[in-house]
Every structure is written in C-alpha cells, then in structure tokens.
C-alpha atoms as a PDB file:
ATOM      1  CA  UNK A   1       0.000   0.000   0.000  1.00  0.00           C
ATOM      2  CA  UNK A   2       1.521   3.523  -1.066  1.00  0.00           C
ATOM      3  CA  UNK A   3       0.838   6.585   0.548  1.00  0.00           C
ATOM      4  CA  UNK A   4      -1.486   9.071  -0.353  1.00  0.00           C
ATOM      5  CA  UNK A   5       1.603  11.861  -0.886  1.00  0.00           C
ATOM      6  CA  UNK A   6       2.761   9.364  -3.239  1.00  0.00           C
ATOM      7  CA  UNK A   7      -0.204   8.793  -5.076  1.00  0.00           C
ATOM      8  CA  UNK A   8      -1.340  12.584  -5.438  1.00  0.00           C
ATOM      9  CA  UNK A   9       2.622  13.607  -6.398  1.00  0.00           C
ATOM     10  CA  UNK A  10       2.258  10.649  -9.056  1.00  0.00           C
ATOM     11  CA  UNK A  11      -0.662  12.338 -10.274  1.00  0.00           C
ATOM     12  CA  UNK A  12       0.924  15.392 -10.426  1.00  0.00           C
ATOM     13  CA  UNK A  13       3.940  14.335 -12.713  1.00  0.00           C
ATOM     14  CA  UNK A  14       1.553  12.495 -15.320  1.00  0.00           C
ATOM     15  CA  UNK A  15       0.054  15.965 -15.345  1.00  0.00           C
ATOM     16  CA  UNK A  16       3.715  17.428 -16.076  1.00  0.00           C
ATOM     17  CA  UNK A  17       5.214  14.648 -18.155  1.00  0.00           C
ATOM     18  CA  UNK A  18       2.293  13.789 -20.304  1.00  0.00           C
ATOM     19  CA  UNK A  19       0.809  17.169 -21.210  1.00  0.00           C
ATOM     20  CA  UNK A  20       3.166  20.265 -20.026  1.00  0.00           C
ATOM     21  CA  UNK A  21       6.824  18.502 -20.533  1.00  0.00           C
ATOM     22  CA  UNK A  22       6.144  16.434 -22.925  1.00  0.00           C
ATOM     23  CA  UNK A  23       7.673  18.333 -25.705  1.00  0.00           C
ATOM     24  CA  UNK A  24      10.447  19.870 -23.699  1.00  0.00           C
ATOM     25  CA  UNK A  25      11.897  15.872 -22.558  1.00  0.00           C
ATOM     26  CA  UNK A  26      11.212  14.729 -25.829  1.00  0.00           C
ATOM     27  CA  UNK A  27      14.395  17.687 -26.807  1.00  0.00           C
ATOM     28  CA  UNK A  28      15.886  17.472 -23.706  1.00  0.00           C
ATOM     29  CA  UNK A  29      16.812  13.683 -24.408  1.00  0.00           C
ATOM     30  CA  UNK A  30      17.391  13.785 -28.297  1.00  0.00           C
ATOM     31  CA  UNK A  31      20.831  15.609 -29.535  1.00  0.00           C
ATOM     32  CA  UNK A  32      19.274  18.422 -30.929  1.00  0.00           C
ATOM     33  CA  UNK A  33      20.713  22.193 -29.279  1.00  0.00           C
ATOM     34  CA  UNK A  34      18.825  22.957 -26.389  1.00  0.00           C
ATOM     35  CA  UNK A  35      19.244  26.171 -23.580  1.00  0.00           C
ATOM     36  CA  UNK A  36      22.636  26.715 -21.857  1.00  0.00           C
ATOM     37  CA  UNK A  37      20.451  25.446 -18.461  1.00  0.00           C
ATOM     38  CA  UNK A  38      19.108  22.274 -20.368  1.00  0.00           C
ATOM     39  CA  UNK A  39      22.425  21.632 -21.270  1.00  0.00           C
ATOM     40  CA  UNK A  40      23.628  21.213 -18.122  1.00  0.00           C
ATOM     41  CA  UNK A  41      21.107  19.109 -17.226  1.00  0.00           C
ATOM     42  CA  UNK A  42      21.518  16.802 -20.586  1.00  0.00           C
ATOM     43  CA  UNK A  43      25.197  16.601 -19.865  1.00  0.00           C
ATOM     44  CA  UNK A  44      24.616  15.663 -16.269  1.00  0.00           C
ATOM     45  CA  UNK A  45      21.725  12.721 -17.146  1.00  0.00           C
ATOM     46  CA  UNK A  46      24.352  11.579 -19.859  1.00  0.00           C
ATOM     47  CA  UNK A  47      26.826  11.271 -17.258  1.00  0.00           C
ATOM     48  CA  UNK A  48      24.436   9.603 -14.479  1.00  0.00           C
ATOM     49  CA  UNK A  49      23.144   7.004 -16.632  1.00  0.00           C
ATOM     50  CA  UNK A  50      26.815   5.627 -17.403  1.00  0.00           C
ATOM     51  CA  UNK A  51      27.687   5.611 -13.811  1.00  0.00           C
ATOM     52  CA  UNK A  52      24.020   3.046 -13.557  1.00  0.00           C
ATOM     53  CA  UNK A  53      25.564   1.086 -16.576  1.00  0.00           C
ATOM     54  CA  UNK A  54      28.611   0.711 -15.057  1.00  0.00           C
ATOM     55  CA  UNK A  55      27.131  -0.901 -12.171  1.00  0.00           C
ATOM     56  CA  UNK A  56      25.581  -3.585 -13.919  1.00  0.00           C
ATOM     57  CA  UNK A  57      27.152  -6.411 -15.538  1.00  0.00           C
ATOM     58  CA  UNK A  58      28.568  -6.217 -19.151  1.00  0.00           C
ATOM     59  CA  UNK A  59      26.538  -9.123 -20.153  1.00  0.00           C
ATOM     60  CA  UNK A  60      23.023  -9.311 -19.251  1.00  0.00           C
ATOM     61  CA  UNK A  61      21.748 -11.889 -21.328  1.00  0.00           C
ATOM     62  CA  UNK A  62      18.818 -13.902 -20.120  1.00  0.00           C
ATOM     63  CA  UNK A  63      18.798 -11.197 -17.219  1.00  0.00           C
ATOM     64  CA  UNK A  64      15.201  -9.121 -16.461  1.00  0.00           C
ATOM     65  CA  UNK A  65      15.875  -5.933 -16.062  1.00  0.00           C
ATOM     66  CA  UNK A  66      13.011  -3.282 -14.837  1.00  0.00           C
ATOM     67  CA  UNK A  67      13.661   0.072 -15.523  1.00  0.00           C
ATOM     68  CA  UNK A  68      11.537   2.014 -13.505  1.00  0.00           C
ATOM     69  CA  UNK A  69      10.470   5.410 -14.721  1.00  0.00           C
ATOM     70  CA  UNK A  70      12.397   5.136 -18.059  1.00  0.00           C
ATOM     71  CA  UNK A  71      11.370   8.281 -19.776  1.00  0.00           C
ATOM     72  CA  UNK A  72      11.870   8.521 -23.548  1.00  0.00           C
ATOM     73  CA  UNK A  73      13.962   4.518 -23.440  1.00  0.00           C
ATOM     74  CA  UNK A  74      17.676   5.823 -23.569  1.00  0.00           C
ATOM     75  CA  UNK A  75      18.466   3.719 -20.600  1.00  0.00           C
ATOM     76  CA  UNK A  76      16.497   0.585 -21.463  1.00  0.00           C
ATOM     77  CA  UNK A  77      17.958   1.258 -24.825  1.00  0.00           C
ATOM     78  CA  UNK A  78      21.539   0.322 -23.477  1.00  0.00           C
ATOM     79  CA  UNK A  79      20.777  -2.452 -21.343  1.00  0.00           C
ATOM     80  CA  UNK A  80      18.759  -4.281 -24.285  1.00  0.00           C
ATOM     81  CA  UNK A  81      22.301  -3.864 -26.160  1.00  0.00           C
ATOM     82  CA  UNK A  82      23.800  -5.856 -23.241  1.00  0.00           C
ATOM     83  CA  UNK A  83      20.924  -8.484 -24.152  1.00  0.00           C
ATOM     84  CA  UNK A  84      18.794  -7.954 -21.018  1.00  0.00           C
ATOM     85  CA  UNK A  85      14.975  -8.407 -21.460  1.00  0.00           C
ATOM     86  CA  UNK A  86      13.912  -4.816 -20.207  1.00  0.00           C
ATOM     87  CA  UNK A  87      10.422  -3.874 -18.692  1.00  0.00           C
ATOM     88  CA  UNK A  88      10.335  -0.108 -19.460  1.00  0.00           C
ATOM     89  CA  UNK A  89       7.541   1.715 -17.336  1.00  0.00           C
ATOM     90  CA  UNK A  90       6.619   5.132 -17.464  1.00  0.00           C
ATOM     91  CA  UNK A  91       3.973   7.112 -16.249  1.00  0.00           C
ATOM     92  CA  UNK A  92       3.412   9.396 -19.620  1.00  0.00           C
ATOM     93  CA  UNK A  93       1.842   7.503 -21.980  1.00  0.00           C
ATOM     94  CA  UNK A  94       3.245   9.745 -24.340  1.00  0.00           C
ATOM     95  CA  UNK A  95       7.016   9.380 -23.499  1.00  0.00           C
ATOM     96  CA  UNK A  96       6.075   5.812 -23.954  1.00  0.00           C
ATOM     97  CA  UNK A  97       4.965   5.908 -27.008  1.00  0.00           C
ATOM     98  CA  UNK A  98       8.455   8.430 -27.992  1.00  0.00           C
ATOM     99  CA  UNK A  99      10.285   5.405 -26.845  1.00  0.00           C
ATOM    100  CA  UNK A 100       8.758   2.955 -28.960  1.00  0.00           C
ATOM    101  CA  UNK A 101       9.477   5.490 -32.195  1.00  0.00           C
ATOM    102  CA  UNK A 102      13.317   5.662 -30.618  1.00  0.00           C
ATOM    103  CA  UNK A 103      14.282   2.474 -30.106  1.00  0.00           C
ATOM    104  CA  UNK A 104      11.598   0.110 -32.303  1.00  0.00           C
ATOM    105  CA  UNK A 105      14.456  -2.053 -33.346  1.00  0.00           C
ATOM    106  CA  UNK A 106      14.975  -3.684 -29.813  1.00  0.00           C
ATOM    107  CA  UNK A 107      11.145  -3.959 -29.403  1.00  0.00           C
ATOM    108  CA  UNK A 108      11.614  -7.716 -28.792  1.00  0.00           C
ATOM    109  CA  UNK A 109      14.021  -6.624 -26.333  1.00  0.00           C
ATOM    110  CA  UNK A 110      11.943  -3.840 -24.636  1.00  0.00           C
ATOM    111  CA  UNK A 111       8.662  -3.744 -23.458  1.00  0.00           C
ATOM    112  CA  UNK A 112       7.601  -0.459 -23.143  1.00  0.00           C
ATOM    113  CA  UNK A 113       4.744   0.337 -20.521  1.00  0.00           C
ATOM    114  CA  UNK A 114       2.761   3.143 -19.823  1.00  0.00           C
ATOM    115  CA  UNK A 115       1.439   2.959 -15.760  1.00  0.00           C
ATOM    116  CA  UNK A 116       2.931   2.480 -12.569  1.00  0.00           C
ATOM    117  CA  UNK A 117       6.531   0.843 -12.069  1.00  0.00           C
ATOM    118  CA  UNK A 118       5.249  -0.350  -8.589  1.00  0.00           C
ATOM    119  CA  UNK A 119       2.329  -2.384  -9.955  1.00  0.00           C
ATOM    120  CA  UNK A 120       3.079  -6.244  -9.319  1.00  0.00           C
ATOM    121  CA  UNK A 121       1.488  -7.820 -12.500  1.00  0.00           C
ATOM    122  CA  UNK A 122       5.103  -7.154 -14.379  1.00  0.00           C
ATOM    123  CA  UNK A 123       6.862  -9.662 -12.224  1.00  0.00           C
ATOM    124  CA  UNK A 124      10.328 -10.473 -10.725  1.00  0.00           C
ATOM    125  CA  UNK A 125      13.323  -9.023 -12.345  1.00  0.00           C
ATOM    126  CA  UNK A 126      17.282  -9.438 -11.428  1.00  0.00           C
ATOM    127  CA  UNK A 127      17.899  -5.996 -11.474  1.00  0.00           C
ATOM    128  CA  UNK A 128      15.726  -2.663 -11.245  1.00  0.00           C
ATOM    129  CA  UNK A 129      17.004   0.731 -12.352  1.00  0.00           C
ATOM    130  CA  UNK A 130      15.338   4.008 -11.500  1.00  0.00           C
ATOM    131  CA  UNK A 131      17.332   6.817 -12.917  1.00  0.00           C
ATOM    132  CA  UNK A 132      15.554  10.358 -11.412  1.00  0.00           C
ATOM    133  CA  UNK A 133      12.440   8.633 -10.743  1.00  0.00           C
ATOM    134  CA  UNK A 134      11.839   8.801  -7.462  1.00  0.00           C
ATOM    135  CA  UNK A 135      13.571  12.283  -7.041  1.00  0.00           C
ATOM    136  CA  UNK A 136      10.277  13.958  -6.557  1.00  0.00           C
ATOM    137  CA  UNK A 137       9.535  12.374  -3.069  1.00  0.00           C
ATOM    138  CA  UNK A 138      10.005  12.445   0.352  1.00  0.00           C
ATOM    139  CA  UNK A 139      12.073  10.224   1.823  1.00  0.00           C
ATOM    140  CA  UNK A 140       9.983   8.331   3.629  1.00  0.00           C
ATOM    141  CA  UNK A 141       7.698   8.051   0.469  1.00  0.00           C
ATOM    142  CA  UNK A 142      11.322   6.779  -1.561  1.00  0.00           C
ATOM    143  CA  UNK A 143      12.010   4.476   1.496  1.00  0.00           C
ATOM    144  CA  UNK A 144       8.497   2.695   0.756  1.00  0.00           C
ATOM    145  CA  UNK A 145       9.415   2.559  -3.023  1.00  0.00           C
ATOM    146  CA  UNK A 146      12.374   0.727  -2.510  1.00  0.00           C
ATOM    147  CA  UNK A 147      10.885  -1.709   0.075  1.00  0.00           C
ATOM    148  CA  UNK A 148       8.079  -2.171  -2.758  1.00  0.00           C
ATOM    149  CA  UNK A 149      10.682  -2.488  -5.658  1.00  0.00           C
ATOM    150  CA  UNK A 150      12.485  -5.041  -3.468  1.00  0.00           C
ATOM    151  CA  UNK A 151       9.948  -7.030  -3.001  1.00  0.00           C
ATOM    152  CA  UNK A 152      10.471  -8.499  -6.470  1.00  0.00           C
ATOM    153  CA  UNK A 153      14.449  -7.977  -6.978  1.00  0.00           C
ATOM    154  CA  UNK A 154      16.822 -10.428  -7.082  1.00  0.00           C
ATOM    155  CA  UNK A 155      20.273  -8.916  -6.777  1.00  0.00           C
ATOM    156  CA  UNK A 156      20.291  -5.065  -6.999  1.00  0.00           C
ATOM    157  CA  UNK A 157      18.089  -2.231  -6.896  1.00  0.00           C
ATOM    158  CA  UNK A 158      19.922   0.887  -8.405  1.00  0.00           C
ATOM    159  CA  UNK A 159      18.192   4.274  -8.015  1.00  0.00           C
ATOM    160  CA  UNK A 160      19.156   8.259  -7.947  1.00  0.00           C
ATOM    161  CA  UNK A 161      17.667  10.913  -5.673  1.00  0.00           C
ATOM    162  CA  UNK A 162      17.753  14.754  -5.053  1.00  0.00           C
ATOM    163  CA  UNK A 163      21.187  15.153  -2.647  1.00  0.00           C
ATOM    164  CA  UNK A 164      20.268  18.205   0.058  1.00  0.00           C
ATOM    165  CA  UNK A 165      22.979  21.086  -0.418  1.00  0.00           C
ATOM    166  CA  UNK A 166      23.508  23.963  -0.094  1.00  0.00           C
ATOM    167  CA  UNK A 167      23.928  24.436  -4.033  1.00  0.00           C
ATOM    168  CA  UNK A 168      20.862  22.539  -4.990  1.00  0.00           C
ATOM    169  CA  UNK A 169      18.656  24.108  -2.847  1.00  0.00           C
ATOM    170  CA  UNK A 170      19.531  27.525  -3.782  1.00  0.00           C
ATOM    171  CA  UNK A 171      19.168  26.595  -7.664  1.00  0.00           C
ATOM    172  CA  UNK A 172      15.496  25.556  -6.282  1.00  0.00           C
ATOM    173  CA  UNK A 173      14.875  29.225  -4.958  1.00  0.00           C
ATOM    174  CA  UNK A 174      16.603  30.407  -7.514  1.00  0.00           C
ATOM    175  CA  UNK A 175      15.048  28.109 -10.262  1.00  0.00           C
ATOM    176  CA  UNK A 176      11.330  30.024  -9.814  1.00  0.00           C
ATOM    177  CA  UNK A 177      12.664  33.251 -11.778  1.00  0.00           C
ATOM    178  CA  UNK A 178      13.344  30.850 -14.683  1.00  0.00           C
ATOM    179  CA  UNK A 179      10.728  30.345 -17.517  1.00  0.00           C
ATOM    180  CA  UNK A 180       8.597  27.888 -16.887  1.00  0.00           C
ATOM    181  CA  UNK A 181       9.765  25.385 -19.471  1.00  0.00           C
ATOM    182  CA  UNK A 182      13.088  25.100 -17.651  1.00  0.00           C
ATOM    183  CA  UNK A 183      12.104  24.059 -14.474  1.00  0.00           C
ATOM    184  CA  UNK A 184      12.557  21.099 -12.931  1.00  0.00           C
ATOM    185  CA  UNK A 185       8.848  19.640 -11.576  1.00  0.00           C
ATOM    186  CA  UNK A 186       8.702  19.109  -7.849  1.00  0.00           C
ATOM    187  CA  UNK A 187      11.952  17.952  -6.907  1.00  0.00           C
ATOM    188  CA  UNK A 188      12.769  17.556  -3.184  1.00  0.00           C
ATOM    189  CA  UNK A 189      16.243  17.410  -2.322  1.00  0.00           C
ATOM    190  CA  UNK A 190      16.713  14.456   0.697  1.00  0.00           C
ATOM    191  CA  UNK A 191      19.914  14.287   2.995  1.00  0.00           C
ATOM    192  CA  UNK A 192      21.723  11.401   2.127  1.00  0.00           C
ATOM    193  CA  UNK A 193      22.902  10.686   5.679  1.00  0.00           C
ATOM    194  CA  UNK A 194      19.017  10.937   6.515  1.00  0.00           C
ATOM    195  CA  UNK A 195      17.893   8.349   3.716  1.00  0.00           C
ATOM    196  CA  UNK A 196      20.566   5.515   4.751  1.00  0.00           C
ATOM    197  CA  UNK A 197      19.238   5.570   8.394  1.00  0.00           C
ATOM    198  CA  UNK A 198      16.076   5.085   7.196  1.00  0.00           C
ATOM    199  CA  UNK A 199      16.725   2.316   4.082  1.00  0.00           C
ATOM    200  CA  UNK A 200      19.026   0.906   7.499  1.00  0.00           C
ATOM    201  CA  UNK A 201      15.615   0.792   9.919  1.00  0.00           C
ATOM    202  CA  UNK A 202      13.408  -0.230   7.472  1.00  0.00           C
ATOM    203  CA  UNK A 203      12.177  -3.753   7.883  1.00  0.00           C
ATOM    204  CA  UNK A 204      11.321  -4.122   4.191  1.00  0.00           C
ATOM    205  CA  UNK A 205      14.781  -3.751   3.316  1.00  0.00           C
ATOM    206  CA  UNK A 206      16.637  -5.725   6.113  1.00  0.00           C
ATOM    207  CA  UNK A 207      17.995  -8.223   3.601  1.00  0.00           C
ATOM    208  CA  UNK A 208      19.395  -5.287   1.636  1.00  0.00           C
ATOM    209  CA  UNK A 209      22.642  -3.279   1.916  1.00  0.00           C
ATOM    210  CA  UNK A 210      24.082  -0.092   0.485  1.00  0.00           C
ATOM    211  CA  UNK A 211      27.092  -1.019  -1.428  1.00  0.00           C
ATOM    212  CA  UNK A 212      27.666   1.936  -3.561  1.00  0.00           C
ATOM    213  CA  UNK A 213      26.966   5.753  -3.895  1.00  0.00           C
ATOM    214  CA  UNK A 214      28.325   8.525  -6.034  1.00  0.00           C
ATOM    215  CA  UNK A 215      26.912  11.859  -6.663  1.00  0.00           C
ATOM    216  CA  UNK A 216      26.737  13.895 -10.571  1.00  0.00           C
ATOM    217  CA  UNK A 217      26.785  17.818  -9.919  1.00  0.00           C
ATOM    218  CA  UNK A 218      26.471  19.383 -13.679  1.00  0.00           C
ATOM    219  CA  UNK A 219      25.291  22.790 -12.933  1.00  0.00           C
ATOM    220  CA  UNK A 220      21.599  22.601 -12.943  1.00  0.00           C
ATOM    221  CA  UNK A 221      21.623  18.901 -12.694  1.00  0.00           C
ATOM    222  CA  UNK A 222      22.449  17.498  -9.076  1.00  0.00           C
ATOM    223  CA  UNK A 223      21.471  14.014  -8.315  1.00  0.00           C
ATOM    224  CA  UNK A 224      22.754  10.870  -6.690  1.00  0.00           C
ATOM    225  CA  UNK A 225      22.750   7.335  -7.380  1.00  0.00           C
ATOM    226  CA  UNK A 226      22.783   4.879  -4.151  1.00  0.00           C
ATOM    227  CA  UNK A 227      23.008   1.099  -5.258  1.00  0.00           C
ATOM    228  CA  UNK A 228      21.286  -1.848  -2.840  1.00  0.00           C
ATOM    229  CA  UNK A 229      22.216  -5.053  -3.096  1.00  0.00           C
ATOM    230  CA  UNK A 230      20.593  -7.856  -1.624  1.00  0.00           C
ATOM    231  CA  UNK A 231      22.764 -10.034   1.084  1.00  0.00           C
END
C-alpha cells in the first residue's frame, strides 16, 4: 500500500510529463541544441546514466531488467544492447509511445509500458534501475518505493535521488525566476545521511545493503545514485 503523498505527487507528474513537458523531454533527451540550463542538465543525465551502466554487468543476457520510470527509453535502450529483457515503465503515456518510435528495433528486447513501475502484474526481475524517478519524493515516500521495488528484486536495486545542499537548494529558490519550461517539476532534495538511516531501519529492506553511492553535480543537474544489493 503507497501513501497518499505518493499517489497525489504521481498524479501530479503524469500531469507534467504527459501534457506540459512532454515536448520539452522529448528535446531534452534527443541531440538536438537545447538552452545553456538544459544543457547542463543533458550533460549531467548523460553522465548519471553511465555511472548506472557501469554498475551492472557487461553481459546481461537472459537477465530481467526493470527500468523504472524510463522516460523517452535511452536507458532501457543500453541495457537491451547488453541483451537484457527490459520492462520499461513510465507514467506518460506519451514518453512511452516516444520510446517505442526511438528504439523500435529492440522492441523484442523492450517492453515499453505506460502505468505504474510499482504495480506487481510485471513480475520479478534481477535488477531494477530508477534513474531520477523517485527524485520527486520524500524520503519516507522513496524508502516505501524501494521496500516495494524489493519485493520483487533479485540482486540489486539501483536508483538516484535529489542530494540536500547547499547548491541545490539555492538553484530551487533560484530556479522560480526561470521560464517555466526550464524548471525542474517538484523535486525535493533528501539528505543522504538521513535516507541511509532510514533504508538501514526499514524492515522491508533488512535483507538489503548499500554497497555503492556517487553523486553527478552538472550545474543545474544534481542528483545521486545509491546502489542496494541484496545479502
């Protein structure tokens, strides 16, 4: 059972994805030229999403691989090149169906999904990615995501959130002069020392352990991936 914050900000973000953003991501993620502060941002995802490849094995054949909240596919993209069977889920049916355009060649691959990436029905995988995903909650909100996600993980459960600083939180402020169409939606910066006490206490996760965290700062793009692997 999720929480109701979760379930009203998940509402909110198929509002932002699927009908404000839509057009925005769909530049944001291709190569075309985009705004100096987009930039940054495109620079920094680049960067963030080989630091999730490189935590994952070369070869992924016969491996499931969910990738949680996987945008316009650029991520499931890569891991179908390491032959992984990828579930792609997305809340915007329309990045979804951006994805499928992208990347129709690995179709057999992918599986591209519009709906929730909590929802049981798409089964157990080895390995779940959520690149910015869950950057939009609360802590305690991401702590009951991960205990959800690792309900049906194998090995390791790979995901990046909003590091609290100083810098980031004064690009928030600071971000609300900006035109709307480059700001970032809802994001709520977490402390990181705050978040491992509670992925440590939570009884959902006690078969889990952090093995791994590194943090991307590219201007206007600050996030931080934090790898759990099951013991």
């Amino acid at each position: 059972m999720t929480s109701i914050h979760y379930e009203k900000k998940r509402s909110e973000l198929l509002n932002y994805f699927d009908r404000t953003a839509a057009d925005a991501w769909a530049k944001l993620t291709s190569d075309v030229p985009v705004s100096g502060i987009r930039a940054t941002v495109r620079a920094g995802r680049d960067q963030m999403r080989q630091i999730l490849l490189d935590r994952l094995p070369i070869d992924l054949t016969g491996r499931r691989v969910l990738d949680a909240g996987c945008g316009t596919g650029a991520l499931a993209n890569e891991l179908a090149k390491r032959g992984a069977h990828v579930i792609a889920i997305d809340l915007s049916p329309t990045l979804i169906e951006l994805a499928k355009e992208r990347y129709h060649e690995h179709l057999g691959a992918i599986e591209f999904y519009s709906g929730d990436m909590l929802d049981p029905q798409y089964g157990v995988f080895d390995y779940v990615v959520c690149m910015d995903s869950v950057i939009h909650y609360q802590s305690p909100d991401t702590v009951q995501v991960l205990e959800r996600l690792a309900q049906n993980t194998q090995e390791k459960i790979i995901f990046t959130f909003a590091p609290s600083n100083f810098l980031l939180e004064s690009m928030i402020r600071f971000g609300k002069i900006f035109p709307k169409k480059d700001r970032s939606p809802f994001i709520i910066p977490i402390s990181e020392k705050k978040l491992q006490e509670q992925i440590e206490l939570s009884s959902g996760l006690d078969r889990w352990s952090i093995t791994f965290s590194q943090r991307v700062s590219s201007s206007f793009y600050q996030s931080q991936a934090m790898e759990l692997t099951r013991r």
